[in-house]
Protein backbone atom coordinates (compact mmCIF):
# COMPACT_ATOMS: atom_id res chain seq x y z
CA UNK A 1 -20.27 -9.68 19.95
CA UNK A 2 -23.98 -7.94 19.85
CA UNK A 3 -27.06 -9.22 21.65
CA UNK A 4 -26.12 -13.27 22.52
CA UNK A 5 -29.34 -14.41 23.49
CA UNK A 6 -30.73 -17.84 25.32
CA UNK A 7 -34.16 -18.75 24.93
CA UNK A 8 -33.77 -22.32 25.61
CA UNK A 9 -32.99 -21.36 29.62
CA UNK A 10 -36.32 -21.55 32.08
CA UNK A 11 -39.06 -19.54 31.48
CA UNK A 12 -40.70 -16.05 33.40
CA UNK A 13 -44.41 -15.32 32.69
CA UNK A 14 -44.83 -11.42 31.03
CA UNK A 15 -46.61 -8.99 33.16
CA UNK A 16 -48.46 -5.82 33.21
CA UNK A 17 -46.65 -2.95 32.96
CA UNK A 18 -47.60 0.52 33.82
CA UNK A 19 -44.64 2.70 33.53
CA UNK A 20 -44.56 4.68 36.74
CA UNK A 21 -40.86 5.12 37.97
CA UNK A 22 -41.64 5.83 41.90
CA UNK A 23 -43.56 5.75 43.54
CA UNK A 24 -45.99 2.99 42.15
CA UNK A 25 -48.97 1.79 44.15
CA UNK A 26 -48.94 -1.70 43.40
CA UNK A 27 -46.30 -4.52 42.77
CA UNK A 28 -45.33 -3.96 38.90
CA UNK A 29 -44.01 -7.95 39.22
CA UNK A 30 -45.77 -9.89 41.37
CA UNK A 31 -43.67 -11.86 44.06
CA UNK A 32 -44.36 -15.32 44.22
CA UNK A 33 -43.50 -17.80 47.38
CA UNK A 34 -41.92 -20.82 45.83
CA UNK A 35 -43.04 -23.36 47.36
CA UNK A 36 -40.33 -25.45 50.18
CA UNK A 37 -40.31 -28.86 50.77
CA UNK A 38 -39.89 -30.42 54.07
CA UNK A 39 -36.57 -31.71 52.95
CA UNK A 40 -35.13 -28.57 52.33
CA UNK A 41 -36.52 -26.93 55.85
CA UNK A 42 -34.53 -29.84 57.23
CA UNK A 43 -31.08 -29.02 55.54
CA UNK A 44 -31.67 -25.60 55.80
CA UNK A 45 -32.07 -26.03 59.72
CA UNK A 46 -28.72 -28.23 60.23
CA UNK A 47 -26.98 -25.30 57.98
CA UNK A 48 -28.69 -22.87 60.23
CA UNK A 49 -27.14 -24.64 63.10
CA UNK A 50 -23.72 -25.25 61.87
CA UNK A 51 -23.76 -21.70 60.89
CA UNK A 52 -25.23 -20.04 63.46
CA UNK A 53 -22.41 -17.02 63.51
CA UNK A 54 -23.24 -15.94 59.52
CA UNK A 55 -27.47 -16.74 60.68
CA UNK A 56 -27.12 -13.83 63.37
CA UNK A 57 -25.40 -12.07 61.23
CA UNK A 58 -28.01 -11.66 58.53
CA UNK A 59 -30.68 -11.64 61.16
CA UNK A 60 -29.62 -9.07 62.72
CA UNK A 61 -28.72 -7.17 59.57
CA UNK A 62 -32.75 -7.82 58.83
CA UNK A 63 -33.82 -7.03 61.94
CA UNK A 64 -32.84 -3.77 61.81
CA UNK A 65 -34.11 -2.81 58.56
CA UNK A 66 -37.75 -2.31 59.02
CA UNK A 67 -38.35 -3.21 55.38
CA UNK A 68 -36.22 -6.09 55.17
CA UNK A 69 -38.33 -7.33 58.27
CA UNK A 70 -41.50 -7.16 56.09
CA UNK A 71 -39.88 -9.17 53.34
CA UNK A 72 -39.19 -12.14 55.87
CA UNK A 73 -43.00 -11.97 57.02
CA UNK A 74 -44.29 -12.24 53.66
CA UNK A 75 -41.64 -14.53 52.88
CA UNK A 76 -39.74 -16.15 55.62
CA UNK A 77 -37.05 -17.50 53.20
CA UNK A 78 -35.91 -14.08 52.13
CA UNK A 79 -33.43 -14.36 54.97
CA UNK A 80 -32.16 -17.88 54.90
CA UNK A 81 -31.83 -18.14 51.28
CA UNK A 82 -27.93 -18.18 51.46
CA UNK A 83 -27.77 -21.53 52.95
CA UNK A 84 -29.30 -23.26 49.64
CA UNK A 85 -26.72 -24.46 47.50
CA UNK A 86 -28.10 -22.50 44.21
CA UNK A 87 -27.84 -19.04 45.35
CA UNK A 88 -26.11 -16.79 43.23
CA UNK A 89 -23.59 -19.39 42.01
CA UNK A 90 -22.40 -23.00 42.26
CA UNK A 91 -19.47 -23.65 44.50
CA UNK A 92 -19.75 -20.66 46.93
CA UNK A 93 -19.37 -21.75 50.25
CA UNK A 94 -21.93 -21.05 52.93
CA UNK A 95 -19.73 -17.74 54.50
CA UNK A 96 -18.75 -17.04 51.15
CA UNK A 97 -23.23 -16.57 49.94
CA UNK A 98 -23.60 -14.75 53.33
CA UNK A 99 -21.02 -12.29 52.72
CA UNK A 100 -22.70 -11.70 49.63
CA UNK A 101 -26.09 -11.61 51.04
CA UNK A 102 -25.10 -9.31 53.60
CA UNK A 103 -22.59 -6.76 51.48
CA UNK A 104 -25.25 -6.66 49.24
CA UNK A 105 -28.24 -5.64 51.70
CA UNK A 106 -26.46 -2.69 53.39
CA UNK A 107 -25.28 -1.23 50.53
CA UNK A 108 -28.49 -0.99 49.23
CA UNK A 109 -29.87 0.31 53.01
CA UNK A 110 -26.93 2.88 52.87
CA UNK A 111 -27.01 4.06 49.26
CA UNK A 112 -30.65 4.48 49.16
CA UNK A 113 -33.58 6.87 50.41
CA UNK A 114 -36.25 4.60 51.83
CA UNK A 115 -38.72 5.65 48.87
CA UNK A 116 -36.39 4.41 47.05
CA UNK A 117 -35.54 1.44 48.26
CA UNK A 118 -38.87 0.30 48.94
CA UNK A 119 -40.24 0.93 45.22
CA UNK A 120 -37.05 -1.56 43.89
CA UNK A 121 -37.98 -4.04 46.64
CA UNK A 122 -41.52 -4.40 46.36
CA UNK A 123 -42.18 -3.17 42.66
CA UNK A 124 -39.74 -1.79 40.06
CA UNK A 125 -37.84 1.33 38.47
CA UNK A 126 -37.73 2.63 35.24
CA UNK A 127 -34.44 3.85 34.66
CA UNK A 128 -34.46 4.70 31.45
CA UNK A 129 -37.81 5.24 28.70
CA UNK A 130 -37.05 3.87 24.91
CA UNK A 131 -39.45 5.38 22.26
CA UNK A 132 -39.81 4.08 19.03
CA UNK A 133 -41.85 5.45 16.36
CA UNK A 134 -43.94 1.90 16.08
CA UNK A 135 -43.15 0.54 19.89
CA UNK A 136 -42.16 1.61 23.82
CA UNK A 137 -39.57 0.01 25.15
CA UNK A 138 -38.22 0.71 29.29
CA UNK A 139 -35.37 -0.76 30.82
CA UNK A 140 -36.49 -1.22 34.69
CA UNK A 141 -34.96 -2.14 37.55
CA UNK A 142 -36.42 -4.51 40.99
CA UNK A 143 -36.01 -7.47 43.31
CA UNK A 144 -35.37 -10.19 41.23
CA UNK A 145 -38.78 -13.27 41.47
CA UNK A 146 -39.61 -15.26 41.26
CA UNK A 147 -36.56 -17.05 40.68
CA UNK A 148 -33.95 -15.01 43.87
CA UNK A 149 -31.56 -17.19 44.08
CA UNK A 150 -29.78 -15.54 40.50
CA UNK A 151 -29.24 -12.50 41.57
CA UNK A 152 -30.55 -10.27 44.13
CA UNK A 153 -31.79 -7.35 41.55
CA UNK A 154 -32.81 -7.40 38.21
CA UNK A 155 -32.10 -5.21 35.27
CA UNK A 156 -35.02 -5.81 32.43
CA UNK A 157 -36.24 -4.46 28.99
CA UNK A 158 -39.66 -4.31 28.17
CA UNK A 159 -41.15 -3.91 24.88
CA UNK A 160 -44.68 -2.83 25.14
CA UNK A 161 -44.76 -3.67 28.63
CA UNK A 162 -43.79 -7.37 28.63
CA UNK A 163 -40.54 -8.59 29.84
CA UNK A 164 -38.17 -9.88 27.26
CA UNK A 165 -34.94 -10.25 28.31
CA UNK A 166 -33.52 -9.89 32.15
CA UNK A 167 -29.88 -9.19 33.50
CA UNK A 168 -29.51 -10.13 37.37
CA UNK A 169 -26.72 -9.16 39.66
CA UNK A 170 -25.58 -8.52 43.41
CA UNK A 171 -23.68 -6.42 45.06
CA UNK A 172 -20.54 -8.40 46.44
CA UNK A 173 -17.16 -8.06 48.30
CA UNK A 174 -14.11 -8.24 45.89
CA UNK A 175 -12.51 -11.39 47.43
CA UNK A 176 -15.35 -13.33 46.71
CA UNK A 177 -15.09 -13.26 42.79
CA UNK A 178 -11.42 -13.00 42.97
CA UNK A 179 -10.98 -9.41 42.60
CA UNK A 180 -8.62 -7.00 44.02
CA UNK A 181 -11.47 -4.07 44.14
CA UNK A 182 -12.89 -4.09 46.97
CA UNK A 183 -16.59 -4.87 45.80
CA UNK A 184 -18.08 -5.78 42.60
CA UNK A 185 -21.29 -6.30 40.76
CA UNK A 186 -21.64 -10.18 40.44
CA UNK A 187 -24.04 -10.97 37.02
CA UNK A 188 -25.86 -14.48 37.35
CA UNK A 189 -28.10 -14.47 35.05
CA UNK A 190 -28.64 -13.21 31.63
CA UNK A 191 -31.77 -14.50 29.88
CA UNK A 192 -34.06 -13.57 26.74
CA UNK A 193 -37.52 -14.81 27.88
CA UNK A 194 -38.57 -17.52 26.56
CA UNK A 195 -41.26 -17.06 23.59
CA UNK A 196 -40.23 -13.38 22.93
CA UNK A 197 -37.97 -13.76 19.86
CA UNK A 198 -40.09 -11.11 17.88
CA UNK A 199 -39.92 -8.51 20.53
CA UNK A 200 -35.94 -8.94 20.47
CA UNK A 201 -35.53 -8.37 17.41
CA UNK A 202 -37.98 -5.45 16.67
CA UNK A 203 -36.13 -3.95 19.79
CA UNK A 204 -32.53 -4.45 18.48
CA UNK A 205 -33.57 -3.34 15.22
CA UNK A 206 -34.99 -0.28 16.57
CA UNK A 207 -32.12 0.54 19.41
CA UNK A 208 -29.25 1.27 16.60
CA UNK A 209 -28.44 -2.72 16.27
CA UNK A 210 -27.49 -2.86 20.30
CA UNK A 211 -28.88 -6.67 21.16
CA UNK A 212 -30.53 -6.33 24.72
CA UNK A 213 -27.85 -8.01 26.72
CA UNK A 214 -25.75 -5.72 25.24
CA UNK A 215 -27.94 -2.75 26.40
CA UNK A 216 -28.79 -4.31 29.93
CA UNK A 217 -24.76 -3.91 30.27
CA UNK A 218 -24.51 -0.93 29.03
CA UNK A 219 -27.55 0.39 32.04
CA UNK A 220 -25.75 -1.98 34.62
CA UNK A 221 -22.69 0.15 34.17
CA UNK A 222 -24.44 3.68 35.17
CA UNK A 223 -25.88 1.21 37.80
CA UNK A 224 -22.29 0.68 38.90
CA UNK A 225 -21.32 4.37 38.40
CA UNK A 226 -24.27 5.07 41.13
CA UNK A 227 -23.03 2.95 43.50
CA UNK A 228 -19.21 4.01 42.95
CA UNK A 229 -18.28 0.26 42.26
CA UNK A 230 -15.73 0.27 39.17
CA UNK A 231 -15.44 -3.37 39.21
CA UNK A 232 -18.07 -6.14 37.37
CA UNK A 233 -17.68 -9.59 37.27
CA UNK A 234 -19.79 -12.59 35.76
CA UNK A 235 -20.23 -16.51 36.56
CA UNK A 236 -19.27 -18.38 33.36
CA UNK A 237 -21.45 -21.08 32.58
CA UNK A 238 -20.49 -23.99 34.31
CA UNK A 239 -21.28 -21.89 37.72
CA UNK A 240 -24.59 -20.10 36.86
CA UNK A 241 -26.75 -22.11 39.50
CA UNK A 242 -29.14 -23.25 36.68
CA UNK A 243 -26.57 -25.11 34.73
CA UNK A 244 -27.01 -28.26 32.92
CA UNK A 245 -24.58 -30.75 31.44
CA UNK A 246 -27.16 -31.41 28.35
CA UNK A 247 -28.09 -28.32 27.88
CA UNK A 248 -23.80 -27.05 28.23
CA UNK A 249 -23.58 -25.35 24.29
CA UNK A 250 -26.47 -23.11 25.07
CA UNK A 251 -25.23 -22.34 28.35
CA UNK A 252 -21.54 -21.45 27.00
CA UNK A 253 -23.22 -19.34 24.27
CA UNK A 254 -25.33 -17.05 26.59
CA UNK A 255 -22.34 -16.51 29.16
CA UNK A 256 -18.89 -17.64 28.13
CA UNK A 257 -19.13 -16.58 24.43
CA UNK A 258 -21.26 -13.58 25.25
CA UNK A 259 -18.20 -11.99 27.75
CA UNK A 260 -15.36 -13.48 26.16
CA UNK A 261 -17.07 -11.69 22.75
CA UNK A 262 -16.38 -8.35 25.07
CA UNK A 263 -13.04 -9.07 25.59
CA UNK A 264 -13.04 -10.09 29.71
CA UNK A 265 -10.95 -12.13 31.09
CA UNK A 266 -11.67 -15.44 33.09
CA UNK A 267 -10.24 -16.44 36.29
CA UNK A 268 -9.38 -20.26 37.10
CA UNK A 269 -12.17 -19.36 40.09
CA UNK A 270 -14.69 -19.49 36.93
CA UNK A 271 -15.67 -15.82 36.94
CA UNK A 272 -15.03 -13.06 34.23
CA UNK A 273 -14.18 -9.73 35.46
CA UNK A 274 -13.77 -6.26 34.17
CA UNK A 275 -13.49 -2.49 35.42
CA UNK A 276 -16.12 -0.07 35.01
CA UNK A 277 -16.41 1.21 31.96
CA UNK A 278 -15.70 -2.05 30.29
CA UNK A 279 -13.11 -1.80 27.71
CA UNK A 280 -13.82 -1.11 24.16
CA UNK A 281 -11.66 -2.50 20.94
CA UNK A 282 -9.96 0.55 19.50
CA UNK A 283 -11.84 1.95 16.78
CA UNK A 284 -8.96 1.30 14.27
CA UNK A 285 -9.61 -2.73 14.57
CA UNK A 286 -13.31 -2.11 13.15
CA UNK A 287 -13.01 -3.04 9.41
CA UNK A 288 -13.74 -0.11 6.90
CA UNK A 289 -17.36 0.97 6.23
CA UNK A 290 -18.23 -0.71 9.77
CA UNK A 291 -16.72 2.75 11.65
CA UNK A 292 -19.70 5.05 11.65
CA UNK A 293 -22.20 2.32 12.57
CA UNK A 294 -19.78 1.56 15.66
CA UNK A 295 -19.55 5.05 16.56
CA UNK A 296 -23.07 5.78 16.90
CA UNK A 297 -23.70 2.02 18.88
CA UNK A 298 -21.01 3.08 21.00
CA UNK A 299 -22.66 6.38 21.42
CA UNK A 300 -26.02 5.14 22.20
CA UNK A 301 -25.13 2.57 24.92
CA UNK A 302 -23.07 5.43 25.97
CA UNK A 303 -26.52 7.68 26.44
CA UNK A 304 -27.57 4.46 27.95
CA UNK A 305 -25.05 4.26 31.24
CA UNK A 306 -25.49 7.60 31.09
CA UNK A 307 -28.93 8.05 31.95
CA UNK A 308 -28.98 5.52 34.02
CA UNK A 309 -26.51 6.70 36.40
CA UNK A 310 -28.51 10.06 36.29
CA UNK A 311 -31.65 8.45 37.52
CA UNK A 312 -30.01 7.72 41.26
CA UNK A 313 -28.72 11.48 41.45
CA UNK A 314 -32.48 12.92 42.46
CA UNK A 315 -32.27 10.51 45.15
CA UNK A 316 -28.52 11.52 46.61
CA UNK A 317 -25.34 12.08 45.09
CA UNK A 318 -23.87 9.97 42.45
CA UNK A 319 -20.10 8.70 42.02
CA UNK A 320 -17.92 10.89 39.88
CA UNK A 321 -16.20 7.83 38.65
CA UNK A 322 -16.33 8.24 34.64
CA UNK A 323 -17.92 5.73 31.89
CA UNK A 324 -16.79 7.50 29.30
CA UNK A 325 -14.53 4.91 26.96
């Protein structure tokens, strides 16, 4: 299944792109303070309190990140985020979004230089340039806003500069999506942007036929391959945080159709799960006349992880783990 894609999901505003991979001098996507209501400062505080062991915990995991400090000033709820009930994905207990939060936050302190990890934080990455003969198209990589509570980072392809279609994720422990590998990139959201149908389909038309969720995968796997994490899993529709009963087919079409379309499996926790590289049907299952076109897909999504996973190794060393399929 090639390119599922949801445009009847929320909405995120295009803006200006300018193509520099690091390091850039101004925010590439602006971050926006959502605004809090005095409600939610009020549960928030009784969580807080009822919680206090996971609070220090991330506190102090802040604290000693001078970056991570300046997030909280600009926006204090950067580190109390994992007490709201939407973050990452419905049903995780309190411990269980702290152990995310904080799994995900020193891995990224550990893994990368402080360039680095500064230009994903404040602006964005290009990982990997597209050119077209008629169009430009980037897949980038940065905090995830304004909407953080999907996923702590953000995999995106521009065409021309404006965001079409994003791919969100975390870094998490194993346990918490059920998996016997010890951590595991968690996708939350995968969204075309609402309004962009043209762009998508000049872009699949023009990347050999590979639909965009499909080819933010394919660079969240050399993602992966950076980090050394050989296991992905994804929320299935009923527990991606934005989730609405009315609005359940389009939902089940952008997540549960989309993975189950790539052959992984779903766990009774409500996740679908896979090791890095995901597996491929075996070329003799393709009907006849359909082989060539699959080979060179296959191939280009293969340049894709590729690549990718060669952008980290100028910062540091990347894991020898293979994506070949």
């Amino acid at each position: 299944m090639s390119g599922t894609i949801n445009f009847a999901i929320g909405h995120q505003n295009h803006t200006p792109y300018t193509g520099i991979k690091a390091p850039a001098s101004k925010y590439l996507v602006p971050r926006t303070v959502l605004p809090v209501s005095a409600a939610s400062v009020s549960l928030w505080t009784w969580r807080a309190l009822t919680h206090i062991k996971q609070v220090r915990e991330v506190l102090t995991l802040i604290a000693g990140v001078p970056l991570y400090s300046t997030m909280v000033q600009g926006d204090p709820r950067f580190a109390y985020k994992f007490l709201t009930d939407d973050y990452l994905a419905r049903g995780f207990s309190i411990s269980e979004r702290a152990s995310c939060f904080i799994h995900h936050y020193k891995r990224l302190r550990d893994h990368f230089p402080s360039r680095l990890l500064r230009q994903i934080m404040h602006d964005e990455v290009t990982l990997h340039d597209l050119l077209d003969v008629d169009s430009r198209f980037a897949l980038t990589m940065g905090l995830s806003h304004p909407y953080d509570n999907e996923g702590e980072l953000s995999l995106r392809l521009r065409v021309e500069g404006d965001i079409v279609f994003v791919l969100s994720f975390t870094i998490v422990p194993g346990w918490v999506v059920n998996s016997q590998a010890a951590e595991a990139i968690l996708i939350t959201r995968l969204q075309g942007i609402k309004g962009c149908y043209r762009q998508i389909s000049d872009a699949t038309r023009a990347l050999h036929d590979v639909g965009p969720a499909q080819l933010l995968l394919s660079a969240l796997q050399g993602v992966s391959a950076a980090f050394g994490i050989c296991a992905i899993a994804a929320v299935s529709a009923d527990r991606q945080t934005s989730y609405k009963k009315a609005a359940d087919r389009d939902f089940k079409q952008a997540y549960d159709h989309f993975f189950v379309g790539l052959g992984l499996l779903k766990s009774a926790a409500g996740f679908f799960s896979s090791e890095v590289p995901i597996d491929q049907k075996p070329l003799k299952s393709i009907k006849r006349g359909h082989k060539l076109r699959t080979k060179e897909k296959r191939a280009f999504k293969h340049r894709i992880q590729m690549d990718c996973a060669a952008f980290f190794a100028g910062f540091g060393p990347v894991s020898p783990h293979r994506l070949d399929s």
